[in-house]
PDB file of N, CA and C in Angstrom:
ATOM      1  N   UNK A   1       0.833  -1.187   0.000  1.00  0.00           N
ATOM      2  CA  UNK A   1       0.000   0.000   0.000  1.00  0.00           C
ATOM      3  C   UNK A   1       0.874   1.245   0.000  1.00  0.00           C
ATOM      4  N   UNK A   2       0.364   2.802  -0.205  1.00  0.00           N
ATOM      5  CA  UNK A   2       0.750   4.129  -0.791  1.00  0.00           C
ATOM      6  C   UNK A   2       0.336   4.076   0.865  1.00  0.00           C
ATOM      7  N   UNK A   3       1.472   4.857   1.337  1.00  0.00           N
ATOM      8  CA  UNK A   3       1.282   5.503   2.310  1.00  0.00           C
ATOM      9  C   UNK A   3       0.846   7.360   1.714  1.00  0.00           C
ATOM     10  N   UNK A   4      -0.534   7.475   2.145  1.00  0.00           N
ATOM     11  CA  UNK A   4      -1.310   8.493   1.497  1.00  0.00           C
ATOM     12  C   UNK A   4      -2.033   9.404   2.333  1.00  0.00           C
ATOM     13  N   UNK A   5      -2.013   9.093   3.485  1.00  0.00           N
ATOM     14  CA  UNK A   5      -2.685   9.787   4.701  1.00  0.00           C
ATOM     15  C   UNK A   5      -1.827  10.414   5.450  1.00  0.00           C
ATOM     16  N   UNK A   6      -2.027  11.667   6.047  1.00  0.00           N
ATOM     17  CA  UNK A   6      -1.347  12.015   6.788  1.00  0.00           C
ATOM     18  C   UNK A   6      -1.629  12.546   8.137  1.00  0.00           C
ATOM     19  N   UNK A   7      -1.394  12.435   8.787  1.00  0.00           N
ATOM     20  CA  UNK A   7      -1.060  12.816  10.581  1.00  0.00           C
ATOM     21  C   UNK A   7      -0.822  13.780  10.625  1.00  0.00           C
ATOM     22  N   UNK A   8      -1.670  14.918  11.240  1.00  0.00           N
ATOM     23  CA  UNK A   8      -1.500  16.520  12.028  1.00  0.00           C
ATOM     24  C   UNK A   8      -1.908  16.461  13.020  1.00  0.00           C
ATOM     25  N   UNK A   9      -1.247  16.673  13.847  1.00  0.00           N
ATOM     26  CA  UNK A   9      -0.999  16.827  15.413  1.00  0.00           C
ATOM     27  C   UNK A   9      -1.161  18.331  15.612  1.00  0.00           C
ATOM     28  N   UNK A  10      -2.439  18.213  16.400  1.00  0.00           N
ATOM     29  CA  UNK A  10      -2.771  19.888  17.249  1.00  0.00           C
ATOM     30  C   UNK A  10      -1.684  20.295  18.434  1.00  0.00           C
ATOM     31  N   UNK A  11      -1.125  21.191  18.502  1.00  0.00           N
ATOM     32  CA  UNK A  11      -0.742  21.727  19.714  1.00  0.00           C
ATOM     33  C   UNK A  11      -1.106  22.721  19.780  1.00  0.00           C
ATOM     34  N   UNK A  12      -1.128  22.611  20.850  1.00  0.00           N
ATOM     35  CA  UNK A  12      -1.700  24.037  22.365  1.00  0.00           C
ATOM     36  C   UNK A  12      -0.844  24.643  22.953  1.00  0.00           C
ATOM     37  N   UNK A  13      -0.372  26.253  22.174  1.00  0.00           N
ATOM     38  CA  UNK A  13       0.760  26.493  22.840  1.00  0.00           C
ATOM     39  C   UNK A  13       0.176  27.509  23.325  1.00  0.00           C
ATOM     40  N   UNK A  14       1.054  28.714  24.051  1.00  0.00           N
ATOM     41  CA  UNK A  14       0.365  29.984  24.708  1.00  0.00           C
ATOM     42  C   UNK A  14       0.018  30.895  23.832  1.00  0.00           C
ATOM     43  N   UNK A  15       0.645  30.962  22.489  1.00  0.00           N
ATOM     44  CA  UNK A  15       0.709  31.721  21.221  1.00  0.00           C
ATOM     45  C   UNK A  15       0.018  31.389  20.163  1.00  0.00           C
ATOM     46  N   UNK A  16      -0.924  29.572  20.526  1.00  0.00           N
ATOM     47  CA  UNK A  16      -2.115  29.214  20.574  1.00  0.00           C
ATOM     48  C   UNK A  16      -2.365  28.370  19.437  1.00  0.00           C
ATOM     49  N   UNK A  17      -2.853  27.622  18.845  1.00  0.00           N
ATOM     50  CA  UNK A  17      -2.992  26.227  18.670  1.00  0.00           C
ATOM     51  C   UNK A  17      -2.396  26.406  16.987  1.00  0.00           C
ATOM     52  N   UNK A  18      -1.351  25.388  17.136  1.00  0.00           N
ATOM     53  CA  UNK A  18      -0.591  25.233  16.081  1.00  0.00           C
ATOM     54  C   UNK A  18      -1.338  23.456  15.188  1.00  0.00           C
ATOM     55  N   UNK A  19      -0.862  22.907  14.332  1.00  0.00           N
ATOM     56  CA  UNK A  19      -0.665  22.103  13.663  1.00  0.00           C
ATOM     57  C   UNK A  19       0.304  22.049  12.967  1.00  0.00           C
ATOM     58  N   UNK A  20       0.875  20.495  13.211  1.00  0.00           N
ATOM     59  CA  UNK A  20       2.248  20.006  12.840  1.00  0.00           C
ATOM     60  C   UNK A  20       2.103  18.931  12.126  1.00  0.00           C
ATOM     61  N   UNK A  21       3.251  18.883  11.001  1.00  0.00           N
ATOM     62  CA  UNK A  21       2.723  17.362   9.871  1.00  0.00           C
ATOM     63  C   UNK A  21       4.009  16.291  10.811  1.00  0.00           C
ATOM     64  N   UNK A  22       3.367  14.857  10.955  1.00  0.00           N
ATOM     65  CA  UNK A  22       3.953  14.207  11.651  1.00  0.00           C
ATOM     66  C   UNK A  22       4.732  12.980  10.583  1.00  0.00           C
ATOM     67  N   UNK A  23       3.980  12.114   9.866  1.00  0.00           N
ATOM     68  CA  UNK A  23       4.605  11.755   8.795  1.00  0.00           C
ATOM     69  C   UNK A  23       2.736  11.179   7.890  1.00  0.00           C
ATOM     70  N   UNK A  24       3.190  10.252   7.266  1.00  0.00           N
ATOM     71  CA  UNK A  24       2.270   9.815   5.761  1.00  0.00           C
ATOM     72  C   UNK A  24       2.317   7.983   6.404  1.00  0.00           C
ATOM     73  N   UNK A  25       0.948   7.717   6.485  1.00  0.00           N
ATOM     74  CA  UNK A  25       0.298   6.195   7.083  1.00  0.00           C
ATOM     75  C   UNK A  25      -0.523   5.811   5.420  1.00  0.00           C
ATOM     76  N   UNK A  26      -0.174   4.557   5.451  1.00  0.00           N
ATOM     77  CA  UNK A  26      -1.086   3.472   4.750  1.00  0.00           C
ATOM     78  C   UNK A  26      -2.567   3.890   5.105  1.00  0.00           C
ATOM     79  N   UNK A  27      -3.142   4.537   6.119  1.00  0.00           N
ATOM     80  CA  UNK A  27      -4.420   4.472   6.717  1.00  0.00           C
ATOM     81  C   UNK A  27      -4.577   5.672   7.629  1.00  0.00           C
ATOM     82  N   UNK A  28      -5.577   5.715   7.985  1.00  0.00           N
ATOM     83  CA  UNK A  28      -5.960   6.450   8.970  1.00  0.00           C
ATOM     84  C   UNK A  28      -6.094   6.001  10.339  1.00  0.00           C
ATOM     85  N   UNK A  29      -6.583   4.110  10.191  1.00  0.00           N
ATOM     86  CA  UNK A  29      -6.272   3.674  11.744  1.00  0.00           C
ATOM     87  C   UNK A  29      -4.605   3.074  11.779  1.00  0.00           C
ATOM     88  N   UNK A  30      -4.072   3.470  11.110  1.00  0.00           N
ATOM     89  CA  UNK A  30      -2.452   3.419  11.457  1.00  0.00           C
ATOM     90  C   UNK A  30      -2.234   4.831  12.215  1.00  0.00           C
ATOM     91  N   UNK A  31      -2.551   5.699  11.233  1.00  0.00           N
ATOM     92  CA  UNK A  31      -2.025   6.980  11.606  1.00  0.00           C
ATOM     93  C   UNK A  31      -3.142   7.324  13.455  1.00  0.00           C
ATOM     94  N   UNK A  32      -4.300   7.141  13.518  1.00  0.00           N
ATOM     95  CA  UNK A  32      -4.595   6.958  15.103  1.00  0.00           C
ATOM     96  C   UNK A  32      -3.575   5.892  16.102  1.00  0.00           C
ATOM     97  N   UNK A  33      -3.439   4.930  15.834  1.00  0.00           N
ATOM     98  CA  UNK A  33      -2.620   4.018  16.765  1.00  0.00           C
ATOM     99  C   UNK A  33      -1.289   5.100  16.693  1.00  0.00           C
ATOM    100  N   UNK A  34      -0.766   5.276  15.693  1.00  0.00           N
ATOM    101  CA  UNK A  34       0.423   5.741  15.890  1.00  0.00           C
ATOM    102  C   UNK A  34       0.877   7.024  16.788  1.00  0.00           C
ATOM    103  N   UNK A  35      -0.297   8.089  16.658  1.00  0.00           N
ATOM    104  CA  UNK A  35      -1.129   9.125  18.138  1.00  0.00           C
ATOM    105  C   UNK A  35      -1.026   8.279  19.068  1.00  0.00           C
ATOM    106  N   UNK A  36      -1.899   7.488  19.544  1.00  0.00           N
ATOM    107  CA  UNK A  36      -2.056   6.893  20.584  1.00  0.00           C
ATOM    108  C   UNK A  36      -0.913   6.601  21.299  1.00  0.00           C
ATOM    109  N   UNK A  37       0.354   6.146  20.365  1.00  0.00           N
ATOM    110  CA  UNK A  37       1.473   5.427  21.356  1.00  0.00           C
ATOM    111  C   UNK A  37       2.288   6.288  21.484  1.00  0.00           C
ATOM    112  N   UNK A  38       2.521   7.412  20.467  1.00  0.00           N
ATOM    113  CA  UNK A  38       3.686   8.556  20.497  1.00  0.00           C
ATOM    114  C   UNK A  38       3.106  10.335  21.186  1.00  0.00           C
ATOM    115  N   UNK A  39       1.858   9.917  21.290  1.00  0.00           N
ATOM    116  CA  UNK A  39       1.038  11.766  21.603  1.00  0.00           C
ATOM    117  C   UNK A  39      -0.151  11.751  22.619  1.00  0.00           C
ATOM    118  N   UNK A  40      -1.032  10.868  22.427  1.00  0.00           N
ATOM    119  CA  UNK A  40      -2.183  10.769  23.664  1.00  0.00           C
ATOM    120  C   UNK A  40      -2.222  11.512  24.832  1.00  0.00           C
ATOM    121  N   UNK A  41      -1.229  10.654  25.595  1.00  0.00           N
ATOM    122  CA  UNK A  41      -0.954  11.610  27.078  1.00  0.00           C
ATOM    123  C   UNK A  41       0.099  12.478  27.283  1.00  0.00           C
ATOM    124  N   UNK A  42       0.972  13.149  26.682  1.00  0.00           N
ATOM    125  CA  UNK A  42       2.030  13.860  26.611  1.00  0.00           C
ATOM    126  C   UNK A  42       1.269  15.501  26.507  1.00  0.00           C
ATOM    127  N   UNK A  43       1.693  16.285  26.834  1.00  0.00           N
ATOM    128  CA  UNK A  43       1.526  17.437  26.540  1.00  0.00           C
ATOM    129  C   UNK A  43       1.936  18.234  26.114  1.00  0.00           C
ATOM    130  N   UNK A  44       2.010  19.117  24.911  1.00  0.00           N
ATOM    131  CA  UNK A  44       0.652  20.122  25.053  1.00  0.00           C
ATOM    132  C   UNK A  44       0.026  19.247  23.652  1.00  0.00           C
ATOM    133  N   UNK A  45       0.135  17.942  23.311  1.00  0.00           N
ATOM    134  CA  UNK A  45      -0.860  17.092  22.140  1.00  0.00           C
ATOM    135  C   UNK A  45      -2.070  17.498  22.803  1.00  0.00           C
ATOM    136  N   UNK A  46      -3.062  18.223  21.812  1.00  0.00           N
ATOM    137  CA  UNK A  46      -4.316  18.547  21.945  1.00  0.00           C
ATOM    138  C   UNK A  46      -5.137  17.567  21.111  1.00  0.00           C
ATOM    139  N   UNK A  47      -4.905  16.271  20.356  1.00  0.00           N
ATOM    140  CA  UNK A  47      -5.702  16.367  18.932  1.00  0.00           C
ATOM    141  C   UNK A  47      -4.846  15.820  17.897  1.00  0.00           C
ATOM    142  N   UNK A  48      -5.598  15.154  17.249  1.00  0.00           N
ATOM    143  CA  UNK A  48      -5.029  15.370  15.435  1.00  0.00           C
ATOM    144  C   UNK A  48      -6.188  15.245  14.559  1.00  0.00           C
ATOM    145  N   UNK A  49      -5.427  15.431  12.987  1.00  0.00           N
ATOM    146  CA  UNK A  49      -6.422  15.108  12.194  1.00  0.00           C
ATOM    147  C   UNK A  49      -5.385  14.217  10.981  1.00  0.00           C
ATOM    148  N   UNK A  50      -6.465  13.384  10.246  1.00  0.00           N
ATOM    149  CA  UNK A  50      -5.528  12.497   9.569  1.00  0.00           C
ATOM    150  C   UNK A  50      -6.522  12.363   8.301  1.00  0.00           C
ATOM    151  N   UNK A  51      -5.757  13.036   6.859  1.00  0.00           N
ATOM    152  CA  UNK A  51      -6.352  13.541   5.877  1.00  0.00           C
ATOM    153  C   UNK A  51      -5.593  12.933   5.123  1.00  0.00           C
ATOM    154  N   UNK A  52      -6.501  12.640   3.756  1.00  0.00           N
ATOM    155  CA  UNK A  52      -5.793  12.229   3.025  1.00  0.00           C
ATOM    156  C   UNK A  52      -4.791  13.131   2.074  1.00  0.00           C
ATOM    157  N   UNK A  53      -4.214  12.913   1.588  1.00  0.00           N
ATOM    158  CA  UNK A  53      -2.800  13.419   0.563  1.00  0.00           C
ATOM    159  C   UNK A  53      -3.226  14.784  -0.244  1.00  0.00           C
ATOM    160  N   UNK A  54      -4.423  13.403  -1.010  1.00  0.00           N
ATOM    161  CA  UNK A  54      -4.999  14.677  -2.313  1.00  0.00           C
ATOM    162  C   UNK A  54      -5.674  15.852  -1.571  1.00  0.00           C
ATOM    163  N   UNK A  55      -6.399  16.064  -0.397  1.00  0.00           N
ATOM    164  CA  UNK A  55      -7.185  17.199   0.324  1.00  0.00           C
ATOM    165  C   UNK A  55      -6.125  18.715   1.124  1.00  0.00           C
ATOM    166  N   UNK A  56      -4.982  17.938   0.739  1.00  0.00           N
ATOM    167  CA  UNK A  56      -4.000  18.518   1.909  1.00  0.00           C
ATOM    168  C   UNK A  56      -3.050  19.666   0.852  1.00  0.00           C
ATOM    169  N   UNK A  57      -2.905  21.280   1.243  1.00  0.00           N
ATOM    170  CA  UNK A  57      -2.032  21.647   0.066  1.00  0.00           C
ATOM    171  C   UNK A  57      -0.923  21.268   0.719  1.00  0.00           C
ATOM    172  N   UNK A  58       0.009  21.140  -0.256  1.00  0.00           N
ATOM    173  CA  UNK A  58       1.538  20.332   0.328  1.00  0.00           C
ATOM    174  C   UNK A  58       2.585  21.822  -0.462  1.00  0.00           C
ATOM    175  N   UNK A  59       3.198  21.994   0.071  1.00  0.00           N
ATOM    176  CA  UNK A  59       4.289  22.967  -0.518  1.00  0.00           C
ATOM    177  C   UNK A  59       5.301  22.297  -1.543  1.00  0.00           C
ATOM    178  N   UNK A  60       5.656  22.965  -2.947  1.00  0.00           N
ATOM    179  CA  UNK A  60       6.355  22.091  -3.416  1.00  0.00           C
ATOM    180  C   UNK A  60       7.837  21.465  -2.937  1.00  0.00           C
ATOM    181  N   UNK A  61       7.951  21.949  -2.159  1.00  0.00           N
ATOM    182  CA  UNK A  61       9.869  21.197  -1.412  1.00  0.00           C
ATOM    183  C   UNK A  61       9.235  20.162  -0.781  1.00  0.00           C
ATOM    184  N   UNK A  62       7.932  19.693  -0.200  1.00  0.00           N
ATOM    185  CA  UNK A  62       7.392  19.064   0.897  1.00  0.00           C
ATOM    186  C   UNK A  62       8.398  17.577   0.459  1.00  0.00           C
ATOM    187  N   UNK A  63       8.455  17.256   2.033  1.00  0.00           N
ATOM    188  CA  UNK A  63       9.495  16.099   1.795  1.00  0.00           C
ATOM    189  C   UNK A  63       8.787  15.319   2.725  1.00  0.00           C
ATOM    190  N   UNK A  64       8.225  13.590   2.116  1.00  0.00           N
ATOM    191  CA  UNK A  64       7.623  12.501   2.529  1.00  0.00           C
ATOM    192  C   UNK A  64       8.137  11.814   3.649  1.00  0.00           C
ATOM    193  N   UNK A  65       7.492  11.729   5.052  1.00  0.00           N
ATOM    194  CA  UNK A  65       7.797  11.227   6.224  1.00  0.00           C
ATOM    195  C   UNK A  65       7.137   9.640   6.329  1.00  0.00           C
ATOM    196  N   UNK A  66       7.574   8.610   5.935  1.00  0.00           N
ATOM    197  CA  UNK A  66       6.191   7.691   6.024  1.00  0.00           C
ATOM    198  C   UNK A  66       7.171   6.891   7.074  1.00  0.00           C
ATOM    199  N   UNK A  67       5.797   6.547   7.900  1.00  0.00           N
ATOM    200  CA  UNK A  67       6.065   5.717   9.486  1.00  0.00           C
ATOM    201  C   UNK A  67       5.676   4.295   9.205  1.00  0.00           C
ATOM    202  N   UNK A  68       5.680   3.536  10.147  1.00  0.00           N
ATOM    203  CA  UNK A  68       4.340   2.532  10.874  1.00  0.00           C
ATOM    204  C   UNK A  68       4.527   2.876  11.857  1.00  0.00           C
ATOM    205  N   UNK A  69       3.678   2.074  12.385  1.00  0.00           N
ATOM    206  CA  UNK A  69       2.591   2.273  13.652  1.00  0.00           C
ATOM    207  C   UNK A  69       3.642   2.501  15.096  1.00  0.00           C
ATOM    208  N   UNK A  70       4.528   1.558  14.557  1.00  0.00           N
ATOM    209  CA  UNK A  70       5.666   1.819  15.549  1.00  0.00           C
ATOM    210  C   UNK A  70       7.009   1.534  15.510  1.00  0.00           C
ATOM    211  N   UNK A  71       6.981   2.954  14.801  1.00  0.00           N
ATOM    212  CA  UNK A  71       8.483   3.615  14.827  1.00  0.00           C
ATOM    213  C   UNK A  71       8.809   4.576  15.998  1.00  0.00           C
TER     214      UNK A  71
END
């Protein structure tokens, strides 16, 4: 499989809620498990969202992070 989804992680800073690209999942319940074990309870992880490729504008330098579940 195309790792095609991607992982944005909310943070909550004082200067106030950012989103960060984390890397590119086969899936979307990859890219949740992979939250779960690396962001859940840590703080300031508020959140993510996990979109697919084509919905997402990507900058052209954007350079491909692809994980599993546990890296």
């Amino acid at each position: 499989m195309i790792a095609e989804y991607l992982l944005l992680v909310h943070l909550n800073l004082i200067t106030g809620a950012e989103e960060h690209y984390i890397a590119n999942f086969e899936s979307c319940d990859s890219a949740h498990a992979y939250y779960e074990e690396h962001f859940r309870f840590k703080e300031p992880f508020e959140g993510y969202r996990c979109l697919h490729q084509d919905y997402v504008h990507l900058p052209d330098d954007w350079q491909l992070i692809k994980r599993e579940i546990y890296d």
